[in-house]
N, C-alpha and C. Protein backbone atom coordinates (compact mmCIF):
# COMPACT_ATOMS: atom_id res chain seq x y z
N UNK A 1 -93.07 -42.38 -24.25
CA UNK A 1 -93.00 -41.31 -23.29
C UNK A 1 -92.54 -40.05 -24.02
N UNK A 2 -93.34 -39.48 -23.80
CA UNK A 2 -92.87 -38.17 -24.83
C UNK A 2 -91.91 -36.96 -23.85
N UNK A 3 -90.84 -36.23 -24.77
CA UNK A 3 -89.93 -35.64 -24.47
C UNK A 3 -90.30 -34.18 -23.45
N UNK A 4 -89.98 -34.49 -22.31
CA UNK A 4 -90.00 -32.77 -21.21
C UNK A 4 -88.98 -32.41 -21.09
N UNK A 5 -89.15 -31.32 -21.43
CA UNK A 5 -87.67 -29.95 -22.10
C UNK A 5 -87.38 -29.43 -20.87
N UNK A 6 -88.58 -29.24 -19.52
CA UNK A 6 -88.52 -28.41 -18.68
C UNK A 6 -87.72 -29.67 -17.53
N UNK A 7 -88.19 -30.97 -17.61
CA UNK A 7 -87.47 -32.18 -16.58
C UNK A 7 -86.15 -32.44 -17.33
N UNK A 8 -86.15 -32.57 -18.56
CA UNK A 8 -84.36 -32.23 -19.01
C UNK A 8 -83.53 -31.23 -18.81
N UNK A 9 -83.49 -30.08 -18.25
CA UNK A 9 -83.35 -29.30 -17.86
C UNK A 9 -83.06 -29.14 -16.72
N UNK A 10 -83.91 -29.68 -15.98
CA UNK A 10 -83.98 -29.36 -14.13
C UNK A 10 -82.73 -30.58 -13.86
N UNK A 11 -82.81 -31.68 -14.70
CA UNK A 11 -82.05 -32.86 -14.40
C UNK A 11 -80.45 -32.06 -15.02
N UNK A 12 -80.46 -31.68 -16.05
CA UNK A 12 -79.38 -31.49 -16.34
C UNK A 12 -78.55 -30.11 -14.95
N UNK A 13 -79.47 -28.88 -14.60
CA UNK A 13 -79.01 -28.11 -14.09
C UNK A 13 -78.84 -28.78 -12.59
N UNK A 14 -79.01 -30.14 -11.97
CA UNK A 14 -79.26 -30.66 -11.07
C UNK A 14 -77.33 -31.22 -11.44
N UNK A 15 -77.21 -32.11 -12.39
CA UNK A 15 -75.90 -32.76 -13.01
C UNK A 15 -74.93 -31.46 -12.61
N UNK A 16 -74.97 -30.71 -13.44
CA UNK A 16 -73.85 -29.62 -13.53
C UNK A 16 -73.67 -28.83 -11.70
N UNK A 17 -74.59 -28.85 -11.15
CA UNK A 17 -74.66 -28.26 -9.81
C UNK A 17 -73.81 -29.54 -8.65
N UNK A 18 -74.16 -30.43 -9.10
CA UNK A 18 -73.16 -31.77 -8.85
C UNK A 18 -71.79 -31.95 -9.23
N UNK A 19 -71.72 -31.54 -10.26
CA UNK A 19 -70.29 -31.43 -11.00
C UNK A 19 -69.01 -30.14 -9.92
N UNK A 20 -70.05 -28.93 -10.16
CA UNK A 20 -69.63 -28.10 -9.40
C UNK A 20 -68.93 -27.91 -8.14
N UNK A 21 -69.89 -28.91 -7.63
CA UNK A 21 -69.78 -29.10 -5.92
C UNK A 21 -68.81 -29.42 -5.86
N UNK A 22 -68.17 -30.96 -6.68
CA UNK A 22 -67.40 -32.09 -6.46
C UNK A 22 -66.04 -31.28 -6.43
N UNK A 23 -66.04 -30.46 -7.79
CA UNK A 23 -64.90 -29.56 -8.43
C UNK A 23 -64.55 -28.66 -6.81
N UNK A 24 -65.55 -27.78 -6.39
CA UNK A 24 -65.26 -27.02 -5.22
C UNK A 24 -64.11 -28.03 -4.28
N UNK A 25 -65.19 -29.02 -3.86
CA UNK A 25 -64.71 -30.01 -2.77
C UNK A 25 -63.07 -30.09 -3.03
N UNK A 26 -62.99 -30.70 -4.32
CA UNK A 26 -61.50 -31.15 -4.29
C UNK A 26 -60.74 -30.17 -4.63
N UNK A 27 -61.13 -29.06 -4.53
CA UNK A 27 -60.01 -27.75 -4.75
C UNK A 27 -60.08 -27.31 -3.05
N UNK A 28 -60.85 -27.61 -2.21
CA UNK A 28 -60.89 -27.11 -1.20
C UNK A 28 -60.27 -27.90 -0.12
N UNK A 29 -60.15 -29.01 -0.20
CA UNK A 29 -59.90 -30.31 0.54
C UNK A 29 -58.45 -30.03 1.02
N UNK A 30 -58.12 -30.18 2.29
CA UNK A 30 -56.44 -29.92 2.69
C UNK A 30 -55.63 -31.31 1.67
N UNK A 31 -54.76 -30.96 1.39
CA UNK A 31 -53.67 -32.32 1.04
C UNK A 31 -52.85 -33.01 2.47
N UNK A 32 -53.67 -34.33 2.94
CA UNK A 32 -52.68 -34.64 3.83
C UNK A 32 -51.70 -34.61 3.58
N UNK A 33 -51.08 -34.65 5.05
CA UNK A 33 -49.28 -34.38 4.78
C UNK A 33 -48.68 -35.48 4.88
N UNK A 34 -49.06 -36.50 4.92
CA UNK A 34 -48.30 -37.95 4.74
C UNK A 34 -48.49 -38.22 2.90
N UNK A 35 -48.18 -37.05 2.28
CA UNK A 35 -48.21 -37.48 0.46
C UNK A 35 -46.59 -36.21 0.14
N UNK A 36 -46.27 -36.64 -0.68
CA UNK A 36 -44.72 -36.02 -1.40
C UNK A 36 -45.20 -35.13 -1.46
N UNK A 37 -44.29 -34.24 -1.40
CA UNK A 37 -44.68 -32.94 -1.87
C UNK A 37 -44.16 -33.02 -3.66
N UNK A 38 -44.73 -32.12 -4.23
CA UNK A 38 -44.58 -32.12 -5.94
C UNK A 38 -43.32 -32.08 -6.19
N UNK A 39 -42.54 -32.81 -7.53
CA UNK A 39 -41.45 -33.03 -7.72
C UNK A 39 -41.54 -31.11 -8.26
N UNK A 40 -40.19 -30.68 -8.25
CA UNK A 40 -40.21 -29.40 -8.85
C UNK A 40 -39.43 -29.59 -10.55
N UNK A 41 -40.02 -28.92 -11.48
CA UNK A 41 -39.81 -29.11 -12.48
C UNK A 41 -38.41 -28.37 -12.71
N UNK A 42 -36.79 -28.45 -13.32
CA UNK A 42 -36.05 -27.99 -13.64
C UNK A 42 -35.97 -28.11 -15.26
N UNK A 43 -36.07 -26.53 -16.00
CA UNK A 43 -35.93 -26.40 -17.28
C UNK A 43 -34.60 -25.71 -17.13
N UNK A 44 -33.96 -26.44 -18.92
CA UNK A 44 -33.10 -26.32 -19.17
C UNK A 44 -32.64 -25.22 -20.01
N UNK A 45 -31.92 -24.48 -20.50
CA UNK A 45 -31.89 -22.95 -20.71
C UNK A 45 -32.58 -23.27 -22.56
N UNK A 46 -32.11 -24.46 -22.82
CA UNK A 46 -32.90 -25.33 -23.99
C UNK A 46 -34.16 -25.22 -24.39
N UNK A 47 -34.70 -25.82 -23.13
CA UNK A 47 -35.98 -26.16 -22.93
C UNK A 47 -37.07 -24.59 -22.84
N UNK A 48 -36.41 -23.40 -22.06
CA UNK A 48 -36.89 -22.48 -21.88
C UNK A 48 -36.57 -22.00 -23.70
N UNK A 49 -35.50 -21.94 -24.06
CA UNK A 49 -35.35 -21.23 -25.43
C UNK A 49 -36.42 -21.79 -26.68
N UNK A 50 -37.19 -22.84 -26.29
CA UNK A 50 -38.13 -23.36 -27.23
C UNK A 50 -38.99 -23.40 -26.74
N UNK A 51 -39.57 -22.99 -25.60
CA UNK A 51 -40.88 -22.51 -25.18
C UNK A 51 -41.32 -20.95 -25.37
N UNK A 52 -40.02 -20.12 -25.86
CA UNK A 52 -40.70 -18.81 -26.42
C UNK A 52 -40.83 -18.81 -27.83
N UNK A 53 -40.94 -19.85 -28.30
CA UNK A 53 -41.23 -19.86 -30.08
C UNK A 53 -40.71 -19.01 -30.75
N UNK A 54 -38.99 -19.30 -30.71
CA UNK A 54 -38.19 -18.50 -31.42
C UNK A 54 -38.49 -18.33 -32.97
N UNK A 55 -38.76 -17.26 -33.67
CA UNK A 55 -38.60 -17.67 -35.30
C UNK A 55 -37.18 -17.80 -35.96
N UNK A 56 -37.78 -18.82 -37.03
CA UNK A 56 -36.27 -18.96 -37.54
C UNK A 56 -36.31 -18.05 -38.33
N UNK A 57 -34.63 -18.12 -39.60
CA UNK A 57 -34.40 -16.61 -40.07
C UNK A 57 -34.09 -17.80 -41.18
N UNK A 58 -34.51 -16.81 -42.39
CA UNK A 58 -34.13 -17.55 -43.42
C UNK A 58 -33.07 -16.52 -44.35
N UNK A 59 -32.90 -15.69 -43.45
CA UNK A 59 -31.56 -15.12 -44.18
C UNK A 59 -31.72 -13.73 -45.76
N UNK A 60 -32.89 -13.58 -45.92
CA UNK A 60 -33.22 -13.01 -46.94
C UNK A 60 -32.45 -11.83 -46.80
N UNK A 61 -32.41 -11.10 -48.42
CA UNK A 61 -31.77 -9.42 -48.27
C UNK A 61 -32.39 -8.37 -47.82
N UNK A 62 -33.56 -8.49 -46.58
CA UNK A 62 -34.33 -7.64 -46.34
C UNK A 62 -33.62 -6.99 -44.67
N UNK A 63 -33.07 -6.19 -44.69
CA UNK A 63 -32.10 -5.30 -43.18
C UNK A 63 -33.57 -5.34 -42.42
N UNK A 64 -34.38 -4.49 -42.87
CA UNK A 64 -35.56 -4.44 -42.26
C UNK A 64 -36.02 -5.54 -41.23
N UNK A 65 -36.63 -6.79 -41.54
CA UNK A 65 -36.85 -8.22 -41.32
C UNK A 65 -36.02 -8.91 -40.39
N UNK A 66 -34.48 -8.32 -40.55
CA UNK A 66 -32.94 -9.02 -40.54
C UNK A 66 -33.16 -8.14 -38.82
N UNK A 67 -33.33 -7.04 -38.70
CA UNK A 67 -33.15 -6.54 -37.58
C UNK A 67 -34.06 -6.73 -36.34
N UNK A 68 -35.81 -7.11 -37.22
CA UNK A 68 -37.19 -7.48 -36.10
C UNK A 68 -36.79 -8.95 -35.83
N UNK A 69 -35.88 -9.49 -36.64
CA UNK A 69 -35.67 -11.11 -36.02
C UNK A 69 -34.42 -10.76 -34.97
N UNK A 70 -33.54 -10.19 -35.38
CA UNK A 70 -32.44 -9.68 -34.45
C UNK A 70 -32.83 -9.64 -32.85
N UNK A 71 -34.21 -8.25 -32.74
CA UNK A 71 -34.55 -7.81 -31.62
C UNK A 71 -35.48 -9.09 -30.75
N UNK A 72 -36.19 -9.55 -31.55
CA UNK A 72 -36.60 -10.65 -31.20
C UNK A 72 -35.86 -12.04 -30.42
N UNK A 73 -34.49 -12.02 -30.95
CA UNK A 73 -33.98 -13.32 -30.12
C UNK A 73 -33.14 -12.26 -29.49
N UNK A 74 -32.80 -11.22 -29.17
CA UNK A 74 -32.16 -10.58 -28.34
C UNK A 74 -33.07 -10.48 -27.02
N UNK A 75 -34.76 -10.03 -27.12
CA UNK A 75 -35.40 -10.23 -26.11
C UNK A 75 -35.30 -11.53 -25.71
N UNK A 76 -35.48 -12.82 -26.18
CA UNK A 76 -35.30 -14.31 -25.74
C UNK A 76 -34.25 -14.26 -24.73
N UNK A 77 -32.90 -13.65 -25.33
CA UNK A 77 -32.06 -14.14 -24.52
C UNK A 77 -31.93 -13.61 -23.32
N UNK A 78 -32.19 -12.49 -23.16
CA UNK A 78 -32.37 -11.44 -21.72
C UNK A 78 -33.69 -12.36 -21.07
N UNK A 79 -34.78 -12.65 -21.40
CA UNK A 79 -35.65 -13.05 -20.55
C UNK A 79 -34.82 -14.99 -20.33
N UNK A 80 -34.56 -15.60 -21.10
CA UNK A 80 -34.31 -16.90 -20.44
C UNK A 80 -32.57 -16.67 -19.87
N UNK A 81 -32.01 -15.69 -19.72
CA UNK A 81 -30.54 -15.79 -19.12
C UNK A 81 -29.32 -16.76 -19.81
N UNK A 82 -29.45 -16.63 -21.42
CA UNK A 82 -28.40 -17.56 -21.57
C UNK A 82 -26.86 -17.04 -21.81
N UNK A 83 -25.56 -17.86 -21.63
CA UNK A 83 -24.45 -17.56 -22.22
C UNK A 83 -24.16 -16.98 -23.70
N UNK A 84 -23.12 -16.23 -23.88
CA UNK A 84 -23.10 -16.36 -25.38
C UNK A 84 -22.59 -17.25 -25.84
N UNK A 85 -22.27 -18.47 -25.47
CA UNK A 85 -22.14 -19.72 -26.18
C UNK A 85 -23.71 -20.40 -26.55
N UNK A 86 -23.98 -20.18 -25.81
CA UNK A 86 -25.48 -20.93 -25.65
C UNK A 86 -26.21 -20.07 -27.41
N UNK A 87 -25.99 -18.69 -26.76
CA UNK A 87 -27.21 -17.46 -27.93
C UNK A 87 -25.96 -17.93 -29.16
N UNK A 88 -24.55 -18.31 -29.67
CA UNK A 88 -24.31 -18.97 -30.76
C UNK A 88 -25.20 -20.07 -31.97
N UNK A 89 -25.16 -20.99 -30.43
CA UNK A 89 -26.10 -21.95 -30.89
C UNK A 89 -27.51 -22.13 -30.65
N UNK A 90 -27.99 -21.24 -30.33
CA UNK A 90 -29.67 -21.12 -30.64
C UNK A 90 -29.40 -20.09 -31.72
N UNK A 91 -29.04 -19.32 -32.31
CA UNK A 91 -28.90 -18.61 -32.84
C UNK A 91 -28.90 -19.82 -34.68
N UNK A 92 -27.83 -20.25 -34.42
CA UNK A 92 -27.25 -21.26 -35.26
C UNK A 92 -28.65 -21.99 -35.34
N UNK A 93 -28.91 -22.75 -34.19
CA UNK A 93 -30.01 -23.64 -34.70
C UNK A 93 -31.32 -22.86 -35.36
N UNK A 94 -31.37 -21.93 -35.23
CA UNK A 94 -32.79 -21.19 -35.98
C UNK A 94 -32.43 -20.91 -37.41
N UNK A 95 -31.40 -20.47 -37.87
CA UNK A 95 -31.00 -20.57 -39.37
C UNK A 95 -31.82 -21.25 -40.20
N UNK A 96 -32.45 -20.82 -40.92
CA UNK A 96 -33.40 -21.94 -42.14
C UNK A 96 -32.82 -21.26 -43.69
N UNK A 97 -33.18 -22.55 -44.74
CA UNK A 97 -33.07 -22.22 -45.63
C UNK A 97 -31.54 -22.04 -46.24
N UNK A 98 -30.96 -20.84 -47.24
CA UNK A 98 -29.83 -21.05 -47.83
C UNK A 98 -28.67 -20.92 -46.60
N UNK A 99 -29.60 -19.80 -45.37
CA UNK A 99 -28.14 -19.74 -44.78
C UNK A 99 -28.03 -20.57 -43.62
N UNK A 100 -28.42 -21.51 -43.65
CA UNK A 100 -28.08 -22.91 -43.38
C UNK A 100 -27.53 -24.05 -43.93
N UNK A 101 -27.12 -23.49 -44.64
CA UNK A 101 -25.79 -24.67 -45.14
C UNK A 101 -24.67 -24.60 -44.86
């Protein structure tokens, strides 16, 4: 049986128009109310401080470098709300290299 480009096609745009539908349907569908409602997720000031991909500092003699890492976890800490005990030790834990010992 030799290959039709134009019936592979109609079949496939037939598939994906199916796909579509299904996708609509279940975005559209009410959620009965006899199901939980969603657990709510609680992050920890932790958990938020390593979801903004703090860089670490490796301490070099560059002020320059020393101050864009500065401003950088200074914005972190204003947007996730932490203590200054907390900005110690995130602070501390980002340390790489010599001045981490």
């Amino acid at each position: 049986m030799p290959y039709d480009q134009e019936a592979a096609y109609i079949d496939f745009v037939e598939r994906m128009t199916n796909v579509v539908e299904s996708v609509k349907h279940r975005h559209t569908a009410p959620i009965p109310a006899t199901e939980p409602a969603p657990a709510i997720l609680t992050l920890t000031t932790y958990d938020r401080f390593i979801m903004e991909s703090a860089p670490g500092f490796l301490g070099k003699p560059d002020p320059t470098k020393a101050n864009i890492w500065l401003k950088r976890m200074k914005k972190i800490f204003t947007v996730i709300g932490c203590s200054d005990q907390e900005k110690v030790t995130f602070v501390v834990y980002k340390l790489e290299g010599e001045v981490d010992s």
